[in-house]
PDB file of N, CA and C in Angstrom:
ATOM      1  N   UNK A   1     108.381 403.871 164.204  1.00  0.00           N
ATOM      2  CA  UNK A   1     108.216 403.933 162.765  1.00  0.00           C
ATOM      3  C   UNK A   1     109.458 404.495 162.096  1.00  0.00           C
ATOM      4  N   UNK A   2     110.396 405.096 163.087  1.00  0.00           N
ATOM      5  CA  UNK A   2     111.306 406.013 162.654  1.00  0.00           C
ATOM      6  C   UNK A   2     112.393 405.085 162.057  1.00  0.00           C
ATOM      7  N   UNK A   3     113.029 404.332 162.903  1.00  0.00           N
ATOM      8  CA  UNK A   3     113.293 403.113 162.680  1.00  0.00           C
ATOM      9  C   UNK A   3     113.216 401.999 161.810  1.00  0.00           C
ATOM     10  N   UNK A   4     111.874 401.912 161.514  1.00  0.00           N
ATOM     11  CA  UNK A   4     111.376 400.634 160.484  1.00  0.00           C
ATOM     12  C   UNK A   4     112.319 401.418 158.899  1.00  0.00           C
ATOM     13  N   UNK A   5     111.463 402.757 158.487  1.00  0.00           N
ATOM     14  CA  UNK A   5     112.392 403.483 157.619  1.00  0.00           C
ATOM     15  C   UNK A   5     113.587 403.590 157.669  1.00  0.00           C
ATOM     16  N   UNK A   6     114.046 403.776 158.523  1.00  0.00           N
ATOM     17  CA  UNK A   6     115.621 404.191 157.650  1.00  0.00           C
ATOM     18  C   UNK A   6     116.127 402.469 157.586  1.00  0.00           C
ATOM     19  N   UNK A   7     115.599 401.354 158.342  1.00  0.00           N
ATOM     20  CA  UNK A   7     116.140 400.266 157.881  1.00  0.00           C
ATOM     21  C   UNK A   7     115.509 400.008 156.443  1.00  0.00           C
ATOM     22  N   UNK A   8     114.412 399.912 156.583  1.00  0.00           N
ATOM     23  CA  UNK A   8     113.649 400.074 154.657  1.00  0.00           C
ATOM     24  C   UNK A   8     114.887 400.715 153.713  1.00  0.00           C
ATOM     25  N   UNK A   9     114.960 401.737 153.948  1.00  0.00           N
ATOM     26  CA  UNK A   9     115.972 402.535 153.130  1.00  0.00           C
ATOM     27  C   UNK A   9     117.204 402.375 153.102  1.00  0.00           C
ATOM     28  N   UNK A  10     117.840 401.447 154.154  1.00  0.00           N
ATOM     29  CA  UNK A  10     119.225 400.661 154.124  1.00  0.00           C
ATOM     30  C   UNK A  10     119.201 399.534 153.097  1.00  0.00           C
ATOM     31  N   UNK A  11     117.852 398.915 152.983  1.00  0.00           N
ATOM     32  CA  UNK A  11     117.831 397.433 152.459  1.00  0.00           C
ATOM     33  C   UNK A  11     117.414 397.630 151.353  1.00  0.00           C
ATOM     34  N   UNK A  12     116.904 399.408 150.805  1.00  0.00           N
ATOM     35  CA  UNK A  12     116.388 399.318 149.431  1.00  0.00           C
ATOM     36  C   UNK A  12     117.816 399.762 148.932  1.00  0.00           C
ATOM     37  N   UNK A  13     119.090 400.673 149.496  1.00  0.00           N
ATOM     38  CA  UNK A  13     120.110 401.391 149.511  1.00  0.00           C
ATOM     39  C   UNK A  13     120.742 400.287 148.457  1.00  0.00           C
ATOM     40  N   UNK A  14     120.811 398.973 149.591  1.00  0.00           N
ATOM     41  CA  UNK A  14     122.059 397.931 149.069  1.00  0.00           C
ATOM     42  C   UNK A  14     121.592 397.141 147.872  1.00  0.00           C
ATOM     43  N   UNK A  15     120.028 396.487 147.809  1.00  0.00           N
ATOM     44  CA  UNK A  15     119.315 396.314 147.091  1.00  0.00           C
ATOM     45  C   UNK A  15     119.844 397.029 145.528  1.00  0.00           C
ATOM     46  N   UNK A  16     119.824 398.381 145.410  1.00  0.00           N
ATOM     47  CA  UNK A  16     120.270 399.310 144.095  1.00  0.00           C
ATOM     48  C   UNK A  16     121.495 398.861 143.582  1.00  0.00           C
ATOM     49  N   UNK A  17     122.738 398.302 144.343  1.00  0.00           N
ATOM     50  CA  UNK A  17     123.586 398.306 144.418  1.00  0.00           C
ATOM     51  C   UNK A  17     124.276 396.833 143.115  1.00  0.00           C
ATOM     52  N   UNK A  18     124.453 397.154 141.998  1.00  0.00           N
ATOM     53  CA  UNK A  18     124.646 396.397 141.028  1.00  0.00           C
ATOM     54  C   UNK A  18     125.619 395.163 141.405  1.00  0.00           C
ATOM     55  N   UNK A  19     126.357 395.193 142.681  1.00  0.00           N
ATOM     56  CA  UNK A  19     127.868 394.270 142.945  1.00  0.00           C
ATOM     57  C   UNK A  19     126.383 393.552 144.079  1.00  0.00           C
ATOM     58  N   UNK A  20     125.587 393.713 144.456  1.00  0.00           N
ATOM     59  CA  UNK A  20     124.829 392.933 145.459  1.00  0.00           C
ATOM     60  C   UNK A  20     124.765 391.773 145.041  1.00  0.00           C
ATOM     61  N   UNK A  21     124.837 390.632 145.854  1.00  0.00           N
ATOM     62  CA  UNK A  21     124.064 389.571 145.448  1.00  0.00           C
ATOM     63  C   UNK A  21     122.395 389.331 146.599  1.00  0.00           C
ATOM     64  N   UNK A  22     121.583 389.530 146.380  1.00  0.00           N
ATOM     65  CA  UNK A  22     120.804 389.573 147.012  1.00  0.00           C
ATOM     66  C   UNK A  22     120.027 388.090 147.205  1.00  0.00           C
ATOM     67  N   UNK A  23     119.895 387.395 148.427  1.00  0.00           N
ATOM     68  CA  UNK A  23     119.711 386.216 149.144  1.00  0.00           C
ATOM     69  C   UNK A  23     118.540 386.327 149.639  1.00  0.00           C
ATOM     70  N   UNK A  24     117.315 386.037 148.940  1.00  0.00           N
ATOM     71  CA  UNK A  24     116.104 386.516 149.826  1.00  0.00           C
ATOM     72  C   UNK A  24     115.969 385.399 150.317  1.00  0.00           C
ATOM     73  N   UNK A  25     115.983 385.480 151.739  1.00  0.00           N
ATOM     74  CA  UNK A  25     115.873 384.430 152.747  1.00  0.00           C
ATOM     75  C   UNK A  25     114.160 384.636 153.245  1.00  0.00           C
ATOM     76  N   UNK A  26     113.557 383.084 152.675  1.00  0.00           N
ATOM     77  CA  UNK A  26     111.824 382.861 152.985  1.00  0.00           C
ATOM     78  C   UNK A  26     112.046 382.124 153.800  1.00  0.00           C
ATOM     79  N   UNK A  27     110.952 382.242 154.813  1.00  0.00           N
ATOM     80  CA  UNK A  27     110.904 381.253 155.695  1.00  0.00           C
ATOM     81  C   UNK A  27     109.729 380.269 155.082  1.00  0.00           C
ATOM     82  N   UNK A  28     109.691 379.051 155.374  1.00  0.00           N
ATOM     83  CA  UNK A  28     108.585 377.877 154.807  1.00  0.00           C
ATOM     84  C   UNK A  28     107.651 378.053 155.529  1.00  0.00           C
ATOM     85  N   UNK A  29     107.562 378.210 156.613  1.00  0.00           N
ATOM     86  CA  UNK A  29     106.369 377.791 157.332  1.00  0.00           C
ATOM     87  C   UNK A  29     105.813 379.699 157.526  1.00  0.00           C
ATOM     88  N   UNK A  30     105.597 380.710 156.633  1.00  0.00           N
ATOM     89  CA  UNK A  30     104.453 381.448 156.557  1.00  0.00           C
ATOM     90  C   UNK A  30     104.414 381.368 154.953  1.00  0.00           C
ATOM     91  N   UNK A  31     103.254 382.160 154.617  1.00  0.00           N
ATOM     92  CA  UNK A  31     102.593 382.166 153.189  1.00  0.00           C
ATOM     93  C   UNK A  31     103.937 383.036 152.347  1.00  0.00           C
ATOM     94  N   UNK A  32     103.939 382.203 151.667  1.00  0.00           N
ATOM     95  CA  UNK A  32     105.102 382.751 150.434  1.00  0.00           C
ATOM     96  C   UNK A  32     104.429 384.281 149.677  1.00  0.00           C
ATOM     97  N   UNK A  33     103.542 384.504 149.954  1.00  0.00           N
ATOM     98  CA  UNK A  33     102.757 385.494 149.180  1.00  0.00           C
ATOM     99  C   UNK A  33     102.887 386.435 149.925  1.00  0.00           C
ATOM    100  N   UNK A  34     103.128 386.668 151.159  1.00  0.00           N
ATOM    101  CA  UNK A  34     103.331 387.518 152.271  1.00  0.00           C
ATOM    102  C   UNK A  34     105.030 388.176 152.453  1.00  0.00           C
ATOM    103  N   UNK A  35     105.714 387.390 151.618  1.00  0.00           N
ATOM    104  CA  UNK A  35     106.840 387.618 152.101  1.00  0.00           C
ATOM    105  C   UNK A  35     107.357 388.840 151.403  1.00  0.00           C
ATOM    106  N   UNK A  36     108.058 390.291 151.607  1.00  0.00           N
ATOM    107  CA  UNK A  36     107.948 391.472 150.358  1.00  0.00           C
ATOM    108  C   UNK A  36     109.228 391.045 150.179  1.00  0.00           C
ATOM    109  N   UNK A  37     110.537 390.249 150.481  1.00  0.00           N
ATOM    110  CA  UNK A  37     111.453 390.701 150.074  1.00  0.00           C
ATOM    111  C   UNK A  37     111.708 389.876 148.198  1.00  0.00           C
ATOM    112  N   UNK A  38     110.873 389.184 147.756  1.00  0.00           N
ATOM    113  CA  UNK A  38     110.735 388.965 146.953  1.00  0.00           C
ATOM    114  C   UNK A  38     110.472 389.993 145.950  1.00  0.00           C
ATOM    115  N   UNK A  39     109.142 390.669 146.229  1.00  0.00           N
ATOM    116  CA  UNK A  39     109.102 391.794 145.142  1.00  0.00           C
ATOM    117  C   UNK A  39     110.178 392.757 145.169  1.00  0.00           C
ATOM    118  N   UNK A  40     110.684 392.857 146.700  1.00  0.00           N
ATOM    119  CA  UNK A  40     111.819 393.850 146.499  1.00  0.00           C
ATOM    120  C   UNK A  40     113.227 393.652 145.597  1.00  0.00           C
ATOM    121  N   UNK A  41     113.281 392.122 145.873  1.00  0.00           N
ATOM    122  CA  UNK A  41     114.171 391.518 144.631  1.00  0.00           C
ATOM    123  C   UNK A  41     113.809 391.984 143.474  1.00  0.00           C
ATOM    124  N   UNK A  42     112.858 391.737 142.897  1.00  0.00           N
ATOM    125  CA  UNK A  42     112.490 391.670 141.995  1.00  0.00           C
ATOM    126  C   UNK A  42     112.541 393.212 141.328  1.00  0.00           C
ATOM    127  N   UNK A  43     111.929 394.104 142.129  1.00  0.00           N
ATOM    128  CA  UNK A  43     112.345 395.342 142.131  1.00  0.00           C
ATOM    129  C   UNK A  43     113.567 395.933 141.225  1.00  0.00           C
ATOM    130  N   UNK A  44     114.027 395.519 142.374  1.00  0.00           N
ATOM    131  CA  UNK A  44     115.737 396.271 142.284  1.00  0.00           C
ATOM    132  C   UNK A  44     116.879 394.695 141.212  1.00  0.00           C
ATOM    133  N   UNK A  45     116.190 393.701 141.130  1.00  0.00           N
ATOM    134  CA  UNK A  45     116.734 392.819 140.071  1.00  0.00           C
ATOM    135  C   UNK A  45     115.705 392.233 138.837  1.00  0.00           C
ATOM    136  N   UNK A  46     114.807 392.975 138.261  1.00  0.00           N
ATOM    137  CA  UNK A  46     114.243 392.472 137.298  1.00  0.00           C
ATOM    138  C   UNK A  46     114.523 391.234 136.487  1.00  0.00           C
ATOM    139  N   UNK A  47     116.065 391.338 136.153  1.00  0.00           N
ATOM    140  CA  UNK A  47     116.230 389.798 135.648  1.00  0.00           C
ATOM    141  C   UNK A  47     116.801 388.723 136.188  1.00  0.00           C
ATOM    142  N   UNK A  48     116.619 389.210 137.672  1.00  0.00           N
ATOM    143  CA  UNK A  48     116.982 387.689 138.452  1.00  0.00           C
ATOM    144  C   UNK A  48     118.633 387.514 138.169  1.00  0.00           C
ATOM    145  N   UNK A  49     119.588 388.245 138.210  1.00  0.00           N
ATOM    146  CA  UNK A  49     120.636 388.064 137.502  1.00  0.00           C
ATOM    147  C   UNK A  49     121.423 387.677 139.063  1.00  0.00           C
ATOM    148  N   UNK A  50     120.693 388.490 140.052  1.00  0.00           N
ATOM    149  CA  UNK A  50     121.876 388.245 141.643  1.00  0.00           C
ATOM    150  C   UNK A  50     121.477 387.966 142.711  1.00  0.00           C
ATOM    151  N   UNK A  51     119.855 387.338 142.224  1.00  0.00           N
ATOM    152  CA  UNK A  51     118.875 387.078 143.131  1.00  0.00           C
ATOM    153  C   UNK A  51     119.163 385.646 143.334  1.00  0.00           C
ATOM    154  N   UNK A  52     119.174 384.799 144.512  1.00  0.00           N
ATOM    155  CA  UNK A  52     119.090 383.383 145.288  1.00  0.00           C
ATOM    156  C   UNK A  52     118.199 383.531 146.182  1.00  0.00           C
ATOM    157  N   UNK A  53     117.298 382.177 146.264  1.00  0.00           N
ATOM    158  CA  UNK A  53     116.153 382.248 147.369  1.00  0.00           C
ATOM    159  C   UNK A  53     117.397 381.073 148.074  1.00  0.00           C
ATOM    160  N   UNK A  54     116.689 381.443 149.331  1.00  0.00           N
ATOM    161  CA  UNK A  54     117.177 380.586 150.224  1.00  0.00           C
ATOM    162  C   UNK A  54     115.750 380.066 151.435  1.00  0.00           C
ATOM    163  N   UNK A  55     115.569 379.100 151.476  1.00  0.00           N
ATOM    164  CA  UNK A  55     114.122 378.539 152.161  1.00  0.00           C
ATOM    165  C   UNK A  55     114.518 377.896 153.370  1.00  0.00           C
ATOM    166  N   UNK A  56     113.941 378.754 154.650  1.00  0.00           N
ATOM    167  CA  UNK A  56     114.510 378.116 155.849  1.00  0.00           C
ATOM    168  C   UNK A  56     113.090 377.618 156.687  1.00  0.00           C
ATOM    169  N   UNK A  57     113.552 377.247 157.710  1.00  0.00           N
ATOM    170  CA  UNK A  57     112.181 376.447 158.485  1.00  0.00           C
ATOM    171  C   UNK A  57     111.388 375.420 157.880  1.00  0.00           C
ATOM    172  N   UNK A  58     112.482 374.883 157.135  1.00  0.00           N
ATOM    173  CA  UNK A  58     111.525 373.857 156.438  1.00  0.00           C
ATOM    174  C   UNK A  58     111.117 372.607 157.302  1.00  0.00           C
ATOM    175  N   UNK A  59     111.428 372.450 158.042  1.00  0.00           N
ATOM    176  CA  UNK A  59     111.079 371.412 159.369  1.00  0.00           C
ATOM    177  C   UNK A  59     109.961 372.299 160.551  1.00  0.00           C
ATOM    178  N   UNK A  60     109.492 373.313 159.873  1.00  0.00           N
ATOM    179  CA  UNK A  60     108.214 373.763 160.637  1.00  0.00           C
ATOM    180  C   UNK A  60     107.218 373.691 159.723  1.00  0.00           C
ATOM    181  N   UNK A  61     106.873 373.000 158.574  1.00  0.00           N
ATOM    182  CA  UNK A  61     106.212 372.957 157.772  1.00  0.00           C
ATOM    183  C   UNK A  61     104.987 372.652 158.312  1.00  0.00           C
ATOM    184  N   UNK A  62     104.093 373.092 157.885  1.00  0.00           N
ATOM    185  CA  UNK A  62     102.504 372.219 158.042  1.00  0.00           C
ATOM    186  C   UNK A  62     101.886 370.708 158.086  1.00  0.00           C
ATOM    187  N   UNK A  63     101.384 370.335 158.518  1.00  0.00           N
ATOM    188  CA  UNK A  63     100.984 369.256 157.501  1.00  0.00           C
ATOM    189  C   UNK A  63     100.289 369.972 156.573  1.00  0.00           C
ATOM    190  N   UNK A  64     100.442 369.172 155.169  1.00  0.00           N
ATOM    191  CA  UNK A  64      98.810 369.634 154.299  1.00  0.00           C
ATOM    192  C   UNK A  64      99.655 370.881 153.004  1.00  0.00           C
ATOM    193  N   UNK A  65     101.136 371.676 153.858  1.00  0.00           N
ATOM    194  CA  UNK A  65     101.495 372.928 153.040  1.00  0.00           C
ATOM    195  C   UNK A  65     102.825 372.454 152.177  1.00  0.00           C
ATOM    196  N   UNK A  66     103.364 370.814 152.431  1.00  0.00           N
ATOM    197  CA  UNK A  66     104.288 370.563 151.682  1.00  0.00           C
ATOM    198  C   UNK A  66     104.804 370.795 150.308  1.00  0.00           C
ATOM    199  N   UNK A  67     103.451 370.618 149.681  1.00  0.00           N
ATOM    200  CA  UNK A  67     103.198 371.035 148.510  1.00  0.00           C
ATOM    201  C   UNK A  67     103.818 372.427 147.929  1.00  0.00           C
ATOM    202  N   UNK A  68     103.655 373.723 148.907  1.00  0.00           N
ATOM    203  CA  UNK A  68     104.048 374.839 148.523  1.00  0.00           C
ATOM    204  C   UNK A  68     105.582 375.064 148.773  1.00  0.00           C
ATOM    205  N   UNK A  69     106.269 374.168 149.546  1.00  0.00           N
ATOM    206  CA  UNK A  69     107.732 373.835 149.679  1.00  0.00           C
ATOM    207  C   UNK A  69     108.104 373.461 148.381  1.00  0.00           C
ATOM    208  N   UNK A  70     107.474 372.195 147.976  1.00  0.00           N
ATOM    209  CA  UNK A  70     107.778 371.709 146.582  1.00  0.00           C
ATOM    210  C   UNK A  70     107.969 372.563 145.602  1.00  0.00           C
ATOM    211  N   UNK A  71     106.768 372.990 145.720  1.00  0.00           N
ATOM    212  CA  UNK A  71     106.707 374.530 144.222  1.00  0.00           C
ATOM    213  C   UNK A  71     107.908 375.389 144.439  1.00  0.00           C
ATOM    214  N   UNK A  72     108.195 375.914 145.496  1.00  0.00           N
ATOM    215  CA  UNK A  72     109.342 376.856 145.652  1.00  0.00           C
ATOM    216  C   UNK A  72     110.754 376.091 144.943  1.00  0.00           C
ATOM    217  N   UNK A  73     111.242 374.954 145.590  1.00  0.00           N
ATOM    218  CA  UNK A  73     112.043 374.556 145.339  1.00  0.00           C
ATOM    219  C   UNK A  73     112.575 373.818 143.998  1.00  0.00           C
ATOM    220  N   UNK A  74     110.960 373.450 143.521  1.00  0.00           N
ATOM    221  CA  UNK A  74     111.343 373.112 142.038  1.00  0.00           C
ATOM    222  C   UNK A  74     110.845 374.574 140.901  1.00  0.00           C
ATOM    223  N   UNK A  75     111.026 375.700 141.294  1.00  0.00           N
ATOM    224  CA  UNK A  75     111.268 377.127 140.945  1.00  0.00           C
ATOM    225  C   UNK A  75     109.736 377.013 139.815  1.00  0.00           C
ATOM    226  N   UNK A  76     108.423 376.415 140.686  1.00  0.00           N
ATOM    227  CA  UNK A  76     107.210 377.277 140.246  1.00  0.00           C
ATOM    228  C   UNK A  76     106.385 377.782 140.930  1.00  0.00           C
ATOM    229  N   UNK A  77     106.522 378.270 142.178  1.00  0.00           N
ATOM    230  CA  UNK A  77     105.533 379.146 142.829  1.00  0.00           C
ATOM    231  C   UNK A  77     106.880 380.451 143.166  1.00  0.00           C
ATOM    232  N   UNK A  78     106.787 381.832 142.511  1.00  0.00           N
ATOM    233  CA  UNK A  78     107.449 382.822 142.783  1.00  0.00           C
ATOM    234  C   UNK A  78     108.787 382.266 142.166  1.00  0.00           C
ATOM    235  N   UNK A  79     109.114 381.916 141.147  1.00  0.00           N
ATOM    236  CA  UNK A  79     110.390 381.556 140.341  1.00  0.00           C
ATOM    237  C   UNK A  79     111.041 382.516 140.176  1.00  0.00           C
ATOM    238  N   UNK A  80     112.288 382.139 140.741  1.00  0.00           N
ATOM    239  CA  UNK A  80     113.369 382.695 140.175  1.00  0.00           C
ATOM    240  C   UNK A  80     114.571 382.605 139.520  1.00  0.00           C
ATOM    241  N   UNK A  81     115.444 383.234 138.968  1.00  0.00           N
ATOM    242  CA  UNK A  81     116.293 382.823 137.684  1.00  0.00           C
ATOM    243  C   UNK A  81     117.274 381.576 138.242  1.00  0.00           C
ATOM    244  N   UNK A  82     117.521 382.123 139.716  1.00  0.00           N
ATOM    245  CA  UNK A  82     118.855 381.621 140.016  1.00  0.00           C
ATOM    246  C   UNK A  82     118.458 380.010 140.803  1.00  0.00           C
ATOM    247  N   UNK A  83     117.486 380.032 141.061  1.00  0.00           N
ATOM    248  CA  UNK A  83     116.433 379.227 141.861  1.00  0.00           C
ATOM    249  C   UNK A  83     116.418 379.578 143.524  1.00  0.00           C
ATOM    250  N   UNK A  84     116.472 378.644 144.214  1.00  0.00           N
ATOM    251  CA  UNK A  84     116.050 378.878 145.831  1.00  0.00           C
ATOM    252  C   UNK A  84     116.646 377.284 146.378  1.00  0.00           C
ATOM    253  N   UNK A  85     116.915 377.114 147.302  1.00  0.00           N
ATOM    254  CA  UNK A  85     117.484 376.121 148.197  1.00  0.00           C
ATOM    255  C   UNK A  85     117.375 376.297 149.180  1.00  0.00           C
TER     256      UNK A  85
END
């Protein structure tokens, strides 16, 4: 547990850090709703000003969950300023 924290506290550290550009890298194939580094974006960038999603595993997709790929990428499920790719 000791561990998990002080990395938490590295990633909220740089996160604060106004020169960041912060890259929240989602993976596609788990629930977008699960993922925290979004709120942590969001957090520490309220207006989306240095935030980029970046969406990987998109070739592990579901059948049936394409749909929630779509939404991400055309910036309406968890939108963000800069969008996601």
């Amino acid at each position: 547990k000791h561990v998990i924290s002080m990395v938490d506290n590295l990633i909220d550290k740089y996160l604060q850090q106004e020169r960041t550009i912060v890259l929240a890298v989602i993976p596609a194939d788990i629930d977008i709703a699960v993922v925290d580094i979004l709120e942590r974006a969001q957090k520490a960038d309220p207006n989306g000003d240095r935030t980029i999603g970046v969406l990987t595993k998109v070739d592990k997709v579901s059948a049936g969950e394409e749909e929630q790929v779509i939404n991400v990428l055309q910036n309406v499920l968890k939108p963000l300023k800069l969008g996601a790719l």
